[in-house]
Protein backbone atom coordinates (compact mmCIF):
# COMPACT_ATOMS: atom_id res chain seq x y z
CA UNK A 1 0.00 0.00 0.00
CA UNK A 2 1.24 3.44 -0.89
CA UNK A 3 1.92 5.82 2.11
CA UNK A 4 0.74 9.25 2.21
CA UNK A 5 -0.93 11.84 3.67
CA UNK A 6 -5.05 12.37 2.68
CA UNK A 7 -4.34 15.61 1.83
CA UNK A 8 -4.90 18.92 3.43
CA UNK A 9 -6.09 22.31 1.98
CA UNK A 10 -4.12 25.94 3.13
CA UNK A 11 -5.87 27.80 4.98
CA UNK A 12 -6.65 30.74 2.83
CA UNK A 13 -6.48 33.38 5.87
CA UNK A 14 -2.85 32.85 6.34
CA UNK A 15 -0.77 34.41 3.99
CA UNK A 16 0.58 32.15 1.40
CA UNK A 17 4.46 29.94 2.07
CA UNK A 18 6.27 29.08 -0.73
CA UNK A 19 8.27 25.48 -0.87
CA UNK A 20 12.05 26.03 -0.68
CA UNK A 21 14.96 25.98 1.53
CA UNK A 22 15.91 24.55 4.67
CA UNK A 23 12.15 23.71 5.95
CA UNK A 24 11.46 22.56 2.54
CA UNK A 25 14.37 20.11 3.27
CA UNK A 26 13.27 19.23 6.69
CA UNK A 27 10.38 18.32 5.51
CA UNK A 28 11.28 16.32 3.02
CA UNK A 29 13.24 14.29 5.51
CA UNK A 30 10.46 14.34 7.56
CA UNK A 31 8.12 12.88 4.48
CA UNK A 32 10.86 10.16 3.69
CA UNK A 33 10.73 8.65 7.61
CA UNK A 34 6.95 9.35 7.97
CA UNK A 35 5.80 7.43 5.11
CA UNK A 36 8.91 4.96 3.61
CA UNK A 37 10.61 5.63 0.40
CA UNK A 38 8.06 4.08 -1.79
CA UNK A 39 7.14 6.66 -4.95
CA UNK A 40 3.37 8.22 -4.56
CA UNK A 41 3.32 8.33 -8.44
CA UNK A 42 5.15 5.45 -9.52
CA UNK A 43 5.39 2.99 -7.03
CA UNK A 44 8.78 2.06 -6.92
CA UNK A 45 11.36 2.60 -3.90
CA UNK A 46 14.10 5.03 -4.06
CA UNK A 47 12.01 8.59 -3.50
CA UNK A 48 13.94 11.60 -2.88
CA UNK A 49 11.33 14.19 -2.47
CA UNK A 50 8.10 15.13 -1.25
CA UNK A 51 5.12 15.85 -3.38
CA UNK A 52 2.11 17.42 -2.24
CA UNK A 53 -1.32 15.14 -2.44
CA UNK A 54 -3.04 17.88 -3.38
CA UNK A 55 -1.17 20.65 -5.14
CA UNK A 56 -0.28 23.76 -4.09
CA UNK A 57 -2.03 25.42 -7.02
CA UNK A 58 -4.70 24.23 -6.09
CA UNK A 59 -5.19 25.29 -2.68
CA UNK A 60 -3.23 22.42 -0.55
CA UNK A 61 -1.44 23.39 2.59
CA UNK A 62 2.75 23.49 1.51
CA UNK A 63 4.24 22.57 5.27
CA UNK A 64 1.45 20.08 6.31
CA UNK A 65 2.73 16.28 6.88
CA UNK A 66 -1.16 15.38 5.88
CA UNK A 67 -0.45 16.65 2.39
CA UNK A 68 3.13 15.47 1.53
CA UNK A 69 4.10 11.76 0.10
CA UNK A 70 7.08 10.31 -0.89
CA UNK A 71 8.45 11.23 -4.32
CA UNK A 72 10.87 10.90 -7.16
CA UNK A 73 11.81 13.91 -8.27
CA UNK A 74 11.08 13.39 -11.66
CA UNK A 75 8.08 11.96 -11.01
CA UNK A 76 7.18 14.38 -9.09
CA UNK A 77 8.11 17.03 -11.56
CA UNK A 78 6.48 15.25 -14.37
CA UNK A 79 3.53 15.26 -12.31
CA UNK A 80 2.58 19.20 -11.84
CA UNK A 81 -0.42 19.86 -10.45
CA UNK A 82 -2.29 17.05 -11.65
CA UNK A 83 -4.21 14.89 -9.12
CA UNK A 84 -2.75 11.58 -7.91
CA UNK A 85 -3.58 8.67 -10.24
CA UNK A 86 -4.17 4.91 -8.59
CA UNK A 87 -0.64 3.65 -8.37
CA UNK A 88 -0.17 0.22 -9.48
CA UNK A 89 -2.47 -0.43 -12.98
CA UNK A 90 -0.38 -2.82 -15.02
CA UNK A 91 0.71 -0.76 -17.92
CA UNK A 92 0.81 -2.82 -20.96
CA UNK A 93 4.59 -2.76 -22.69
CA UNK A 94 3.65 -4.12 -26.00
CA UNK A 95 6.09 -6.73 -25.83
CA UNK A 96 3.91 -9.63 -26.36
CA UNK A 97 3.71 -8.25 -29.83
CA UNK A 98 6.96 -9.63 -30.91
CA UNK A 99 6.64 -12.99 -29.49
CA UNK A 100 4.32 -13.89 -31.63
């Protein structure tokens, strides 16, 4: 099972944080002990980053545990501000083509 937060929204009479720096690190570290290494996007071990279950463009809180889960970076990057997709559909490779 994928470990992550369920997501938390800013609340909008605070002024808005940015992501960066040294609490942006912390809490990546934090993210990475919290909920294992295991990718949010991809589902593969090795994540080096925290992305936000519910982006921050879209109204989620940026230094809330509830709305960080483990990441790639490139996944994470790759995935914007899209919403999470169910991690684990078989993707077909197209490989049984060939051994026909």
């Amino acid at each position: 099972m994928i470990q992550h937060g369920p997501g938390t929204y800013a609340d909008p009479s605070l002024p808005a944080e940015s992501w960066g720096g040294r609490k942006a690190q912390q809490y990546v570290e934090l993210t990475l002990l919290t909920y294992g290494d295991i990718c949010i996007n991809c589902g593969l071990p090795g994540s080096n980053s925290a992305d936000h279950v519910i982006p921050r463009s879209k109204g989620g809180a940026v230094y809330d545990i509830d709305n960080l889960g483990p990441s790639h970076r490139r996944c994470n990057y790759s995935r914007q501000d899209k919403p999470l997709r169910p991690v684990g559909i078989p993707v077909e490779s197209g490989l049984a083509f060939f051994k026909t």
